[in-house]
C-alpha atoms as a PDB file:
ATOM      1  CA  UNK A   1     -10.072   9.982 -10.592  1.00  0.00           C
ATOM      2  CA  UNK A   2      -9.074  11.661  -7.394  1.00  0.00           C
ATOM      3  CA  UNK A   3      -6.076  13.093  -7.704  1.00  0.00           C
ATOM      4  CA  UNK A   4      -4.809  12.407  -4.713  1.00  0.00           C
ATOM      5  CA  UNK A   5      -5.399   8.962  -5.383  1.00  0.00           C
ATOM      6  CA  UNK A   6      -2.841   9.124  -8.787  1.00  0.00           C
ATOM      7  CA  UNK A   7      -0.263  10.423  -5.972  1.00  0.00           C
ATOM      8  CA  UNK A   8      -0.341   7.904  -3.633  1.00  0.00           C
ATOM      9  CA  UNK A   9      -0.274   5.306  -5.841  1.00  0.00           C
ATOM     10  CA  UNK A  10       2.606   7.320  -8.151  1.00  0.00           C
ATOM     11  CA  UNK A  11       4.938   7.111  -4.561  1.00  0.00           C
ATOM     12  CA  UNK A  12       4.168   4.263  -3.035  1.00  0.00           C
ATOM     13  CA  UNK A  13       2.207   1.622  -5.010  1.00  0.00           C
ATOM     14  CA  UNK A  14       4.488  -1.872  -5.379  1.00  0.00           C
ATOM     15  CA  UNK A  15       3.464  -1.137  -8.967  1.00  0.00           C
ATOM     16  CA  UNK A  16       6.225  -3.052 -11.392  1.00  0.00           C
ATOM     17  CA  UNK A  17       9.774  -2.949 -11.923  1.00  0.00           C
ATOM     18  CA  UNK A  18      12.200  -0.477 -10.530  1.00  0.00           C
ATOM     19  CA  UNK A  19      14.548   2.212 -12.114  1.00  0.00           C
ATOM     20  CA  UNK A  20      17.414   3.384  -9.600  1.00  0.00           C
ATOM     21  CA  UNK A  21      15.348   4.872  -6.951  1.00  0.00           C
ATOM     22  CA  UNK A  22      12.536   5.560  -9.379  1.00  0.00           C
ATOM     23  CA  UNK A  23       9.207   3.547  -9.733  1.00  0.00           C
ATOM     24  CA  UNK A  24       8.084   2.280 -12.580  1.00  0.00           C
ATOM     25  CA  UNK A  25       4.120   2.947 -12.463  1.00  0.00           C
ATOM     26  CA  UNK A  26       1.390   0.229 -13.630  1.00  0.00           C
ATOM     27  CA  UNK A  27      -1.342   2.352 -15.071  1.00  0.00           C
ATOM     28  CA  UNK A  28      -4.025  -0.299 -14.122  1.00  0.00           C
ATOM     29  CA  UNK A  29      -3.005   0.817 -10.606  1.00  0.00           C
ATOM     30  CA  UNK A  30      -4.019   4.121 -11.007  1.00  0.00           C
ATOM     31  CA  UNK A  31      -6.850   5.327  -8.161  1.00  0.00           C
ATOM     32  CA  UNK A  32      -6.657   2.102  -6.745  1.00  0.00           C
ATOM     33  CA  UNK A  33      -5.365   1.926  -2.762  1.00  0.00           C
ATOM     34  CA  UNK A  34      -2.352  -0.022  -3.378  1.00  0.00           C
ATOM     35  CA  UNK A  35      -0.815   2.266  -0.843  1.00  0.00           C
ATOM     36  CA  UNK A  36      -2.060   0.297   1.603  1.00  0.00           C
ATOM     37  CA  UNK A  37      -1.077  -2.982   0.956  1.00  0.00           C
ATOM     38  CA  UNK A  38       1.540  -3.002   3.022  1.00  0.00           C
ATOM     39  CA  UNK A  39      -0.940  -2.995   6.040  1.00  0.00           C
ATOM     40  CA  UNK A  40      -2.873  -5.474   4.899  1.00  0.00           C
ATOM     41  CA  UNK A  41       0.975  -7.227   4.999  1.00  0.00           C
ATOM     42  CA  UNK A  42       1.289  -6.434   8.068  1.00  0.00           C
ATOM     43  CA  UNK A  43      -2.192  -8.309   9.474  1.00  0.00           C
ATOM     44  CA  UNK A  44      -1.391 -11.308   7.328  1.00  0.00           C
ATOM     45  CA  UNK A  45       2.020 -11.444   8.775  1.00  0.00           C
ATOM     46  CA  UNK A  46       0.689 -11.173  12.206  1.00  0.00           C
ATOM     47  CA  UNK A  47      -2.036 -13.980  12.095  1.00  0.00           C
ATOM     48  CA  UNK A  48       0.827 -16.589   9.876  1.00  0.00           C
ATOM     49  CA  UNK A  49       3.570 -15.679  12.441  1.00  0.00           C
ATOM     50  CA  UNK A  50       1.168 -16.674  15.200  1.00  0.00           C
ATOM     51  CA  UNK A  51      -0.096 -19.806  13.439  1.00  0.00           C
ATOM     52  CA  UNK A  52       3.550 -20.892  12.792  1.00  0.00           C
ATOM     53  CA  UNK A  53       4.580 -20.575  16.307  1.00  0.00           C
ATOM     54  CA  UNK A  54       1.491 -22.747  17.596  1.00  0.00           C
ATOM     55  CA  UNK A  55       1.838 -26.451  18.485  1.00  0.00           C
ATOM     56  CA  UNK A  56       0.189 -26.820  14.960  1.00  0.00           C
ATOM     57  CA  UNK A  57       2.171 -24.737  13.357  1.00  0.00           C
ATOM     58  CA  UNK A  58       5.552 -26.099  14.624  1.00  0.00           C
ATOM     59  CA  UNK A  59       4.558 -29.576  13.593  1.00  0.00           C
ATOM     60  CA  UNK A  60       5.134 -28.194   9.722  1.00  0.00           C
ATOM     61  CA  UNK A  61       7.112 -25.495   9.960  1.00  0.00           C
ATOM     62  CA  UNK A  62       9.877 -26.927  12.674  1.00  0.00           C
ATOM     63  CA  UNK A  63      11.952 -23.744  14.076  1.00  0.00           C
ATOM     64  CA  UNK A  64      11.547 -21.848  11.011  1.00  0.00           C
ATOM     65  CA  UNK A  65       9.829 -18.359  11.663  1.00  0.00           C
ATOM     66  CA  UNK A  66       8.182 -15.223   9.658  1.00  0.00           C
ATOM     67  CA  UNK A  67      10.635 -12.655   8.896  1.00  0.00           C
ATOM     68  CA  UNK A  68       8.694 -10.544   6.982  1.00  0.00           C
ATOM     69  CA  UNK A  69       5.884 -10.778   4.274  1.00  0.00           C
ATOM     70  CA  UNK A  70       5.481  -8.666   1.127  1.00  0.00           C
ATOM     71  CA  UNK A  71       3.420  -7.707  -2.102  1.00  0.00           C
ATOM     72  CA  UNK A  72       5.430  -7.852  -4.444  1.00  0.00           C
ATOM     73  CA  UNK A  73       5.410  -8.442  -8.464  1.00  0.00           C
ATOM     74  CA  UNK A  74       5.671 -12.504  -9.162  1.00  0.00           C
ATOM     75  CA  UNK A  75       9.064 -13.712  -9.346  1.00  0.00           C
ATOM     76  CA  UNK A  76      10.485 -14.793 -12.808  1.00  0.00           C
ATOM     77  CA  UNK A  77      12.072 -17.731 -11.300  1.00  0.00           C
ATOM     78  CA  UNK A  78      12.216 -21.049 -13.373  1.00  0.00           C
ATOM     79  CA  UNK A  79      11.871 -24.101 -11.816  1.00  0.00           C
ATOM     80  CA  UNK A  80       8.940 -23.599  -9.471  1.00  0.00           C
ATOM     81  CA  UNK A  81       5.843 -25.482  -8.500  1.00  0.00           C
ATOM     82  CA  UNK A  82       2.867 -23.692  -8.185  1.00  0.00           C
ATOM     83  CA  UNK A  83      -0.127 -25.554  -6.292  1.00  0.00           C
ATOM     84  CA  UNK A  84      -3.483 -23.322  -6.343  1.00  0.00           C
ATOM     85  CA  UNK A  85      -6.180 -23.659  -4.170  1.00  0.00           C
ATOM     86  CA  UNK A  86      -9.744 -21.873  -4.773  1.00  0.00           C
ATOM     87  CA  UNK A  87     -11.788 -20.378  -1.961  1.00  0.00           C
ATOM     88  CA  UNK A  88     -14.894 -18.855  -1.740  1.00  0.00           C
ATOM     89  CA  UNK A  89     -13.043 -14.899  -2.552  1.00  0.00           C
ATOM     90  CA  UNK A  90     -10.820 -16.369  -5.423  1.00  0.00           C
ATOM     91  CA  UNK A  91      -7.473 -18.787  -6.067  1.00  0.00           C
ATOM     92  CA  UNK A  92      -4.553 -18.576  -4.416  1.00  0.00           C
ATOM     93  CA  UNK A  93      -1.684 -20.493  -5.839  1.00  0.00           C
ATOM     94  CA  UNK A  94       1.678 -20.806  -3.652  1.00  0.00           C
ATOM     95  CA  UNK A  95       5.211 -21.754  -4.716  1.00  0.00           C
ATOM     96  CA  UNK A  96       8.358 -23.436  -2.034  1.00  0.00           C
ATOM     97  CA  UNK A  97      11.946 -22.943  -2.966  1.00  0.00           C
ATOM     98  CA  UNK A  98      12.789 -26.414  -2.855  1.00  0.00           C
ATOM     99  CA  UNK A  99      15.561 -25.926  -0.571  1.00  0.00           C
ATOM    100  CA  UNK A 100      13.104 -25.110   1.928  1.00  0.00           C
ATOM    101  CA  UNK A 101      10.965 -27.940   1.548  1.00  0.00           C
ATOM    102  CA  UNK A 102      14.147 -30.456   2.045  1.00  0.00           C
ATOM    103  CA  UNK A 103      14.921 -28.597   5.064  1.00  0.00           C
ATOM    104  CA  UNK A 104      11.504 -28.710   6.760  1.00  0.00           C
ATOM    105  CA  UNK A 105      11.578 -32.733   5.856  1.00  0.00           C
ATOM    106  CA  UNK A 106      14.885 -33.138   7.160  1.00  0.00           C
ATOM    107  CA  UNK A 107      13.938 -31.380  10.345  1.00  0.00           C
ATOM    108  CA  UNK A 108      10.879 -33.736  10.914  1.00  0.00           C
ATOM    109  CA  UNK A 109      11.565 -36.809   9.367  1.00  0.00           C
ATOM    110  CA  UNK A 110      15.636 -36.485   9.967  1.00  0.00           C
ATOM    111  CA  UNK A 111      18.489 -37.940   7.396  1.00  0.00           C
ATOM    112  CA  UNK A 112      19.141 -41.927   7.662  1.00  0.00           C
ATOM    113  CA  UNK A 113      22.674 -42.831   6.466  1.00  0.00           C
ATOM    114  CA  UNK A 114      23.873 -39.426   6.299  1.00  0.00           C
ATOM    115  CA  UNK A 115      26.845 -37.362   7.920  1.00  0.00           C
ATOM    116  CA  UNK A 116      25.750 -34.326   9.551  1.00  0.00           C
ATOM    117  CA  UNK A 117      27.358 -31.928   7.332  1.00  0.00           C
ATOM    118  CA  UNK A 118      26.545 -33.461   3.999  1.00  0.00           C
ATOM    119  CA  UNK A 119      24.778 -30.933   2.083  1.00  0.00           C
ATOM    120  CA  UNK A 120      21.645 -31.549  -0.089  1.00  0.00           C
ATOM    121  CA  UNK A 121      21.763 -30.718  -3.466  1.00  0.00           C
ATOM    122  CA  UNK A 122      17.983 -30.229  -4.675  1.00  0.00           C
ATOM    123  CA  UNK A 123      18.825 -30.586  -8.483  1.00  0.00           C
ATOM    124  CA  UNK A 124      19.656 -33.775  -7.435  1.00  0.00           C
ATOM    125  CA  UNK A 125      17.080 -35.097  -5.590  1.00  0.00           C
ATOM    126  CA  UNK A 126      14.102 -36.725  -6.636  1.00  0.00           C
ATOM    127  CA  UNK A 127      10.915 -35.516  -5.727  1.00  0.00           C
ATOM    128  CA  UNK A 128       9.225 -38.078  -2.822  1.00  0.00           C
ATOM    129  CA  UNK A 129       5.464 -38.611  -2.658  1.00  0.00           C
ATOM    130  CA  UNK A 130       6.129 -37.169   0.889  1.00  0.00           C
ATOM    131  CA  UNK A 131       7.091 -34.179  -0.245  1.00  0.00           C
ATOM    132  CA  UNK A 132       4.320 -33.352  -2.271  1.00  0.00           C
ATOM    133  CA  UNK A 133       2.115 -34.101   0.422  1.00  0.00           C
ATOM    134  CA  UNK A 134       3.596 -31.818   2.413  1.00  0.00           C
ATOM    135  CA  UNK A 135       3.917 -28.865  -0.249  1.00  0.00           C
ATOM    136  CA  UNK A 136      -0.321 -29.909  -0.561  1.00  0.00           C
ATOM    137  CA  UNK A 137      -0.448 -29.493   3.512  1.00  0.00           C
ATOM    138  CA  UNK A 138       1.065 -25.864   3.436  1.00  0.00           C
ATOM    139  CA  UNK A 139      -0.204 -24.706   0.731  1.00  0.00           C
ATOM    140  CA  UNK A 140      -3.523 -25.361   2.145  1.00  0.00           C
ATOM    141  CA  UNK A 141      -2.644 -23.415   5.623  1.00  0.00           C
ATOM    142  CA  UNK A 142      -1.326 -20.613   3.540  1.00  0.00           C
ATOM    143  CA  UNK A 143      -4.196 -20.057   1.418  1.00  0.00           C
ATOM    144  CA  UNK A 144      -6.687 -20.579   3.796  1.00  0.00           C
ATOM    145  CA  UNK A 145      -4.934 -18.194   6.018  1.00  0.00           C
ATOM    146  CA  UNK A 146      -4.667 -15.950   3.362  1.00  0.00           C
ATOM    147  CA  UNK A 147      -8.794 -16.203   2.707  1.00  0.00           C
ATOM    148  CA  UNK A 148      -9.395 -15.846   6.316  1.00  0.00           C
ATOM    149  CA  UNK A 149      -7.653 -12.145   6.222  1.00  0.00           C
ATOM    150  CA  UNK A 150      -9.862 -10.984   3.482  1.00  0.00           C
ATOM    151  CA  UNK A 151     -12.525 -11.903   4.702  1.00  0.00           C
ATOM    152  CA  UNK A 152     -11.903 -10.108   8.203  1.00  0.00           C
ATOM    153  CA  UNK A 153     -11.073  -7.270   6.061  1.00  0.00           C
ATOM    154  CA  UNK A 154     -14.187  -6.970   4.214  1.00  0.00           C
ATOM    155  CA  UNK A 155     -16.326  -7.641   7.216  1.00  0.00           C
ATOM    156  CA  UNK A 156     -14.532  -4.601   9.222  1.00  0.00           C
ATOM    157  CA  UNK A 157     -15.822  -2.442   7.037  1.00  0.00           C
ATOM    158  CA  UNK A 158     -18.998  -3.332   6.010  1.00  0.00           C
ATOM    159  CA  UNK A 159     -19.051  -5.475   2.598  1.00  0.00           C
ATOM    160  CA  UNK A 160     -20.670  -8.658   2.532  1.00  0.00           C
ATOM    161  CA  UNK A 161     -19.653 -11.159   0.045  1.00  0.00           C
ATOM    162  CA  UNK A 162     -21.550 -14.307  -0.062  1.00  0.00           C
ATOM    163  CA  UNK A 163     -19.246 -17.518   1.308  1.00  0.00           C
ATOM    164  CA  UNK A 164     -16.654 -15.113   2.529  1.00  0.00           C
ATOM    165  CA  UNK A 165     -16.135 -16.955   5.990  1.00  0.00           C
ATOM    166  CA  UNK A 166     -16.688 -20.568   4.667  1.00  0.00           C
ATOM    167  CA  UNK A 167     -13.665 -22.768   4.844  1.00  0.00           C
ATOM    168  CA  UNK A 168     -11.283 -23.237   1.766  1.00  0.00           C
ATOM    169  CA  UNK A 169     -11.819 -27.533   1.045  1.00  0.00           C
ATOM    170  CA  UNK A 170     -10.916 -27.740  -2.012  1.00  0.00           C
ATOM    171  CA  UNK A 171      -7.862 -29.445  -2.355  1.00  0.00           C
ATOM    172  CA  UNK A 172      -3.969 -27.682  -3.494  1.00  0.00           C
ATOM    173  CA  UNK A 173      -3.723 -28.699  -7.978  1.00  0.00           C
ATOM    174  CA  UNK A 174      -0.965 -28.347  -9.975  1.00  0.00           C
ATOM    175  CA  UNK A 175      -0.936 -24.485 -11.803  1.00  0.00           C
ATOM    176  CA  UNK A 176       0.965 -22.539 -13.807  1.00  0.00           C
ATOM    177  CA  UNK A 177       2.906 -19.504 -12.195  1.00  0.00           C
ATOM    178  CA  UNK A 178       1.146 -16.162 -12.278  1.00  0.00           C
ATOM    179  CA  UNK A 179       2.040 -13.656 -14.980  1.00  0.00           C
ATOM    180  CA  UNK A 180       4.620 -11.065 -14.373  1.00  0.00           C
ATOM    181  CA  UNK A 181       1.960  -8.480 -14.071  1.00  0.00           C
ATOM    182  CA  UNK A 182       0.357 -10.567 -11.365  1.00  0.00           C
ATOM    183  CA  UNK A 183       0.221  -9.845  -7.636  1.00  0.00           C
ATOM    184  CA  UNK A 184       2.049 -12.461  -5.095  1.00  0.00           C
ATOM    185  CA  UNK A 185       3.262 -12.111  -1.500  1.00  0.00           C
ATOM    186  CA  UNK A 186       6.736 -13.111  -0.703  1.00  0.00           C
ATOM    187  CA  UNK A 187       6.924 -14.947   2.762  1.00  0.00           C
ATOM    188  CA  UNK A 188      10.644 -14.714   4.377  1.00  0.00           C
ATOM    189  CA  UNK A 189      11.493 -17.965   6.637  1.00  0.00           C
ATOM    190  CA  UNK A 190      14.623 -18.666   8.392  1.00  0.00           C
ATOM    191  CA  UNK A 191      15.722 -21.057  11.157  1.00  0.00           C
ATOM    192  CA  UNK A 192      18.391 -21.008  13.492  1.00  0.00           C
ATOM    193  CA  UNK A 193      21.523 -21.871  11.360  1.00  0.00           C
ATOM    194  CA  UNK A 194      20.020 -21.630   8.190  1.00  0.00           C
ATOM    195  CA  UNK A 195      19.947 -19.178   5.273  1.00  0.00           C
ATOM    196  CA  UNK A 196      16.707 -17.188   4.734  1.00  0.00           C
ATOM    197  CA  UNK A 197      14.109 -19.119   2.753  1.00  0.00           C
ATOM    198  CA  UNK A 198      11.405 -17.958   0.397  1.00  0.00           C
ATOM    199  CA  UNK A 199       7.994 -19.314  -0.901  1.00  0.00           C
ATOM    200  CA  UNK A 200       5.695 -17.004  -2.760  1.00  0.00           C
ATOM    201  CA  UNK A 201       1.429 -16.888  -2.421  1.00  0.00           C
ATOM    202  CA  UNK A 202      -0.211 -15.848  -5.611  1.00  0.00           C
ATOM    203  CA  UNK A 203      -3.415 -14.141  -5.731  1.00  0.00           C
ATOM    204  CA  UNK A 204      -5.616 -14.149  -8.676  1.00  0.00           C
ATOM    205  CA  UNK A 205      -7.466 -10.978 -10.204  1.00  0.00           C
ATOM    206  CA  UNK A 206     -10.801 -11.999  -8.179  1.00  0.00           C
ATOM    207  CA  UNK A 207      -9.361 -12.781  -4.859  1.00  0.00           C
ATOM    208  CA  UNK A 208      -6.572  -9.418  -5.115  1.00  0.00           C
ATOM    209  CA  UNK A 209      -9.797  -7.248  -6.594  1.00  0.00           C
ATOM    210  CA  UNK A 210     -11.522  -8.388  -2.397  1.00  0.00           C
ATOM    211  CA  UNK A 211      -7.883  -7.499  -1.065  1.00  0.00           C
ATOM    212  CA  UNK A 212      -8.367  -4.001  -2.369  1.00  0.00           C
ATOM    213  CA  UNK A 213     -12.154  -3.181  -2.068  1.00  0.00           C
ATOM    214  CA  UNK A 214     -11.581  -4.219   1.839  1.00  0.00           C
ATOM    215  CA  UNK A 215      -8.691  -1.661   1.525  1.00  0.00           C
ATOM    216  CA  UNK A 216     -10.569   1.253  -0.223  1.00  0.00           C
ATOM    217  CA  UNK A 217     -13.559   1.059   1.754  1.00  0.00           C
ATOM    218  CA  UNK A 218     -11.495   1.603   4.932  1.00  0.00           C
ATOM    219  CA  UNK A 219      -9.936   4.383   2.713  1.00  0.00           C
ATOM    220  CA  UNK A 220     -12.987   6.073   2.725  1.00  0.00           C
ATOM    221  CA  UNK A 221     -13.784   4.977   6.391  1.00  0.00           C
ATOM    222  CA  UNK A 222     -11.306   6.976   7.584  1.00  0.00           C
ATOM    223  CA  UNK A 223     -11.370   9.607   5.225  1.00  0.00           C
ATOM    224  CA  UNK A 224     -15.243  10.066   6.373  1.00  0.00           C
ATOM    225  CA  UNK A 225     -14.174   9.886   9.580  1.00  0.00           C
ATOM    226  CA  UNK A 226     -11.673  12.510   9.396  1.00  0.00           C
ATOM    227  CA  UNK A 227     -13.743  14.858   7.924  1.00  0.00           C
ATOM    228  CA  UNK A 228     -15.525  15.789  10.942  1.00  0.00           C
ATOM    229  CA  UNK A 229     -12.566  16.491  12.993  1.00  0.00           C
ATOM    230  CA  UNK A 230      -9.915  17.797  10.628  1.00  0.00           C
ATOM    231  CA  UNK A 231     -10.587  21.474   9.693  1.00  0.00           C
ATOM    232  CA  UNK A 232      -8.437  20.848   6.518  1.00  0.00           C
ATOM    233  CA  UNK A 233     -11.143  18.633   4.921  1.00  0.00           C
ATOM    234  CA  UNK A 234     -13.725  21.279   5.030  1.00  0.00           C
ATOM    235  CA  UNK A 235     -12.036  24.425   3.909  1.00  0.00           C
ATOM    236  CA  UNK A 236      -8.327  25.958   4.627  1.00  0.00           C
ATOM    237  CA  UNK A 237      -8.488  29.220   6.724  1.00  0.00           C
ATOM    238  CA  UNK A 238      -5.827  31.930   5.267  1.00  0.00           C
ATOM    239  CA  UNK A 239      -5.378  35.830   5.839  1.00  0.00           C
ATOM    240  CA  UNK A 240      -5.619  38.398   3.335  1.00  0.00           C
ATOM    241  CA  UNK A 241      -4.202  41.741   2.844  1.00  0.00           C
ATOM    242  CA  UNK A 242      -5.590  44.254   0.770  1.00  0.00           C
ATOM    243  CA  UNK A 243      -3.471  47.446  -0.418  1.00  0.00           C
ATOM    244  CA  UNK A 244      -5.686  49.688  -1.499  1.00  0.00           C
ATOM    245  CA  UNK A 245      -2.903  52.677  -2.876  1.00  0.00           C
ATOM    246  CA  UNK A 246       0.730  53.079  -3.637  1.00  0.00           C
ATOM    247  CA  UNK A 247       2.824  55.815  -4.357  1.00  0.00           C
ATOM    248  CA  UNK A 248       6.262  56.416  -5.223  1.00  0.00           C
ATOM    249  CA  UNK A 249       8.373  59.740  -3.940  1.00  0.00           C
ATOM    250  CA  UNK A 250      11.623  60.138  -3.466  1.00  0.00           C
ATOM    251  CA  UNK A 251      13.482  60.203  -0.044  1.00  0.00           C
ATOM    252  CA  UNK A 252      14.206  63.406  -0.021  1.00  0.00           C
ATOM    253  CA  UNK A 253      10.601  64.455  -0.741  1.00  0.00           C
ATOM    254  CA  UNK A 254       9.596  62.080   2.539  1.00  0.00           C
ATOM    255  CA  UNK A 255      11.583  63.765   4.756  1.00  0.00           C
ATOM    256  CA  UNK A 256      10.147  67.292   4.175  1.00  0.00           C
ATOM    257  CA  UNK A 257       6.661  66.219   4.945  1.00  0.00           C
ATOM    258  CA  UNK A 258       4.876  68.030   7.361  1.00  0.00           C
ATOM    259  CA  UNK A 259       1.618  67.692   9.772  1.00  0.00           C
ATOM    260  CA  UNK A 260      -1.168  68.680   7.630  1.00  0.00           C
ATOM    261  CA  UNK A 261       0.354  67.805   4.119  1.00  0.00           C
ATOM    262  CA  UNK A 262      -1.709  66.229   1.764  1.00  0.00           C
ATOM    263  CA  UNK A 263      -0.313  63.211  -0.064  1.00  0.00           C
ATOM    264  CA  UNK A 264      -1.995  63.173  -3.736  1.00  0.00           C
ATOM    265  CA  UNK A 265      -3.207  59.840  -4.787  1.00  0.00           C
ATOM    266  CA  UNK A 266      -5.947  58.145  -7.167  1.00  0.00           C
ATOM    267  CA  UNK A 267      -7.520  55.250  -5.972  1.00  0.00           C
ATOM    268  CA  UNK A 268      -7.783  52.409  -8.997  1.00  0.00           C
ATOM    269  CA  UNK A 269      -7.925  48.738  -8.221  1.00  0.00           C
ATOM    270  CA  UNK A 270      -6.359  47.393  -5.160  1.00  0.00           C
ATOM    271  CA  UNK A 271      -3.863  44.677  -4.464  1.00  0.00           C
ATOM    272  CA  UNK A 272      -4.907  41.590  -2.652  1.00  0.00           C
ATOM    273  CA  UNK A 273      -1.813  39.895  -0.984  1.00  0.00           C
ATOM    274  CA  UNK A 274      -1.304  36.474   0.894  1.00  0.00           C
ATOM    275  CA  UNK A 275       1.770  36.892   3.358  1.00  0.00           C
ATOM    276  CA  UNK A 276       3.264  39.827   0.760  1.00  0.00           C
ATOM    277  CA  UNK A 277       2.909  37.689  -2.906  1.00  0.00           C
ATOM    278  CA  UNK A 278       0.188  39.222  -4.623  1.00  0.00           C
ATOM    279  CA  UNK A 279      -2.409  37.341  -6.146  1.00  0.00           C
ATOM    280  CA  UNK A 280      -5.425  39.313  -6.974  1.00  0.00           C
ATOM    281  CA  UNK A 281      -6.174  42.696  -8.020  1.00  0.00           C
ATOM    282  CA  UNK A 282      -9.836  44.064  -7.022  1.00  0.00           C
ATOM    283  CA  UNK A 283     -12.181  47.023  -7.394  1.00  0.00           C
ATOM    284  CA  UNK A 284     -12.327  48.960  -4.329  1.00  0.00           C
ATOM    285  CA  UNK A 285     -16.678  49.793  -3.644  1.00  0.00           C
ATOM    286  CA  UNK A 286     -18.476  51.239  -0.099  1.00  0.00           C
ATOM    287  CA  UNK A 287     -21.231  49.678   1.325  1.00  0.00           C
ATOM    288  CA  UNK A 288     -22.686  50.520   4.368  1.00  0.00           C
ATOM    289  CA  UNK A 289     -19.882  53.041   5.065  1.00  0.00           C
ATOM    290  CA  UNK A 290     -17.405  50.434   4.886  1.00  0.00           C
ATOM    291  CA  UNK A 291     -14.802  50.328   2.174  1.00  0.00           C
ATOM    292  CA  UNK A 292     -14.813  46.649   0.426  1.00  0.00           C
ATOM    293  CA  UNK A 293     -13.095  44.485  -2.512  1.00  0.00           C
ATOM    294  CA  UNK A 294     -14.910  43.318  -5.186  1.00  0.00           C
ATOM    295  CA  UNK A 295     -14.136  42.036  -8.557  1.00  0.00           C
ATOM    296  CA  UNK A 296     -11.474  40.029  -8.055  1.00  0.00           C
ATOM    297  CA  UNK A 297      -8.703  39.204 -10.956  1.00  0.00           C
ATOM    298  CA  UNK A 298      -5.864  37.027 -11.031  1.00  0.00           C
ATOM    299  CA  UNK A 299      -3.007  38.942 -10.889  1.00  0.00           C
ATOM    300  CA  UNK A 300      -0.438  38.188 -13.717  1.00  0.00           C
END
């Protein structure tokens, strides 16, 4: 394993639960790029906060709009209902607060024989065929959304995976929530006078395992491309002094040198120094006239 790898996923890896300002790290993470999930996020969140803001989009989603999107750890929230959909890269399975789902109906549909301000208590209300249809209907945009970015992702850098740019058709089915070691992304809604919402895409093993090769091969896209421009990935440049003698007198003995004084000293191995620390000792040898170091030791 790469070090480097254990480092970046150590600092920055959505890996589990948190402690203070400490992570908690997932060693099944370890040397994988979760580091870059969060741009991965990022063209997600792009492409659904376009598709929201569409005439198609609005037709479903009313004024509600993207505030941000998230990997994240799946929530351990009772009471939600998971619909999973299976593509051609894996099964994503997506979960609505319910308060959300009242509000989008209300927005389209509107409330008949009801004040403006009544509130709507979703413990108490029944669930309508209507709104199942319409939990089916998103869940479908989201996951085929969802499929769409991987796929781009593995194309951009190279991987083909057979079926990766067919269509998700298979219809949204009842599943159970992911585990709490499973990856989801947390989509934040809001509208204009209305609390921020939540609902939550799941990704299974398969389809998260595509997520991440796209991500590590464009890890090692730009680490390839680096290489030929970045002096650091080829060797670090760094100057070296070498002391060849020392020898210890006393002040007063310094002062009362004269031209043409000779300075007794043995030559024995030399220091090697990097900006004054010493690292190495070395055998001073000639060779071709020159003086040179050779036999290098760490220095203790």
């Amino acid at each position: 394993m790469n070090p480097l790898d254990r480092s970046r996923t150590d600092q920055t890896a959505h890996s589990g639960k948190y402690q203070g300002n400490y992570q908690v790290l997932d060693p099944s993470l370890l040397g994988r790029p979760v580091h870059l999930l969060p741009k991965f996020a990022r063209r997600f969140a792009d492409a659904l906060g376009t598709s929201m803001g569409g005439p198609g989009g609005r037709r479903y989603w009313g004024a509600y709009r993207l505030v941000n999107l998230a990997f994240e750890r799946a929530p351990d929230e009772e009471g939600l209902r998971w619909l999973a959909v299976a593509g051609p890269l894996g099964t994503a399975a997506v979960a609505f607060e319910r308060s959300l789902l009242l509000s989008l109906l209300e927005g389209r549909y509107g409330r008949k024989n009801a004040a403006p301000s009544a509130a709507r208590d979703p413990a108490t209300e029944r669930v309508t065929a209507t709104e199942e249809r319409l939990a089916a209907t998103l869940t479908a945009q989201l996951a085929e959304q969802l499929h769409a970015r991987v796929a781009e992702g593995l194309a951009a850098v190279g991987v083909e995976v057979p079926g990766a740019d067919a269509a998700v058709v298979e219809a949204p089915a009842p599943a159970s929530a992911p585990g709490k070691a499973g990856w989801v992304i947390r989509v934040t809604l809001s509208a204009p006078g209305e609390q921020q919402s939540h609902c939550w895409i799941g990704l299974d093993q398969e389809l998260m395992s595509h997520v991440l090769q796209g991500l590590k091969e464009e890890r090692n896209s730009v680490r390839t491309a680096r290489a030929g421009n970045d002096g650091l990935s080829s060797g670090l440049f760094v100057k070296l002094d070498g002391r060849l003698v020392s020898k210890d007198t006393t002040l007063g003995a310094l002062f009362e040198l004269k031209v043409g004084d000779v300075i007794p000293v043995s030559v024995g191995r030399a220091d090697v120094l990097l900006d004054e620390s010493r690292l190495f000792t070395a055998a001073v040898a000639e060779h071709k006239g020159k003086l040179c170091l050779t036999s290098f030791e760490d220095a203790e």
